[in-house]
Protein backbone atom coordinates (compact mmCIF):
# COMPACT_ATOMS: atom_id res chain seq x y z
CA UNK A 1 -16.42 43.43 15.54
CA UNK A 2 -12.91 42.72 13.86
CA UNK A 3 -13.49 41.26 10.95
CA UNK A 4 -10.77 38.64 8.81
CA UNK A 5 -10.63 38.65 5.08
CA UNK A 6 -8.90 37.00 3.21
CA UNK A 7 -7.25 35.60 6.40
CA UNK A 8 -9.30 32.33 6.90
CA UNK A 9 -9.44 31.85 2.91
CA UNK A 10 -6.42 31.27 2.20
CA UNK A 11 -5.58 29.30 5.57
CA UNK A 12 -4.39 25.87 5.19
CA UNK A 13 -3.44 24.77 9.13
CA UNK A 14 0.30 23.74 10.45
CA UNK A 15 1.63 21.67 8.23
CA UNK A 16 4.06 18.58 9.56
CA UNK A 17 6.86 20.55 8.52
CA UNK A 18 10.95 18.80 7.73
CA UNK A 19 11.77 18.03 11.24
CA UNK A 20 8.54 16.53 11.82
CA UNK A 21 8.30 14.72 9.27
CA UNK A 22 12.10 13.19 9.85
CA UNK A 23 11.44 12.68 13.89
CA UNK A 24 7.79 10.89 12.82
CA UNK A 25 9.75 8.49 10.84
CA UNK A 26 12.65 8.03 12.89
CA UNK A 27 9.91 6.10 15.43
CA UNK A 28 8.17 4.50 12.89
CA UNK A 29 11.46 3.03 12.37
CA UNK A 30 12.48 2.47 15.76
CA UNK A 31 8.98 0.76 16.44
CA UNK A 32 9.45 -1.79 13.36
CA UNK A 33 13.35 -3.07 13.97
CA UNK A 34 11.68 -2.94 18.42
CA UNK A 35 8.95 -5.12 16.74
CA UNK A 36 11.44 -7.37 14.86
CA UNK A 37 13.93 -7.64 17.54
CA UNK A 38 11.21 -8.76 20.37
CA UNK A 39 9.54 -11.12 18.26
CA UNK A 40 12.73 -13.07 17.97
CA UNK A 41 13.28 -12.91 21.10
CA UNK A 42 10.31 -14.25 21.82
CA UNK A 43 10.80 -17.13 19.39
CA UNK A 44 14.22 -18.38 21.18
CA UNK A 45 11.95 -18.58 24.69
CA UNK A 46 12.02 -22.25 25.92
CA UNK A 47 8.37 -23.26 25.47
CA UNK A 48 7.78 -24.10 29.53
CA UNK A 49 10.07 -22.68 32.26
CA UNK A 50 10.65 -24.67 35.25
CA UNK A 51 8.87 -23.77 38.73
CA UNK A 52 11.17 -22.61 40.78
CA UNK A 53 8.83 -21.80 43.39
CA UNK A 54 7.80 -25.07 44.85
CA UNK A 55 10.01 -26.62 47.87
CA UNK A 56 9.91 -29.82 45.75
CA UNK A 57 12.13 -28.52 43.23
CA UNK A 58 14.89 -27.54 45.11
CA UNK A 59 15.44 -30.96 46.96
């Protein structure tokens, strides 16, 4: 059996390292101003849309 000291001790796990950290918040910023930008979208949306679907409404 192999055994580890002083490997696991000191052993802290990956870290999110400078170019994770940077691409995580590049899409936490994209997802906020995609967020922003739907939602007023959404807001300029007539509140009923006409159906276009029925014979009646294209006499």
């Amino acid at each position: 059996m192999i055994k580890a000291e002083g490997i696991l001790e000191n052993f802290t796990g990956p870290g999110l390292g400078l170019i994770g950290g940077i691409v995580f918040t590049i899409i936490v910023i994209a997802s906020i101003l995609l967020v922003r930008n739907m939602n007023m979208r959404i807001k300029r949306l007539p509140d009923e849309f006409e159906d276009s679907t029925t014979p009646d409404a294209k006499e």
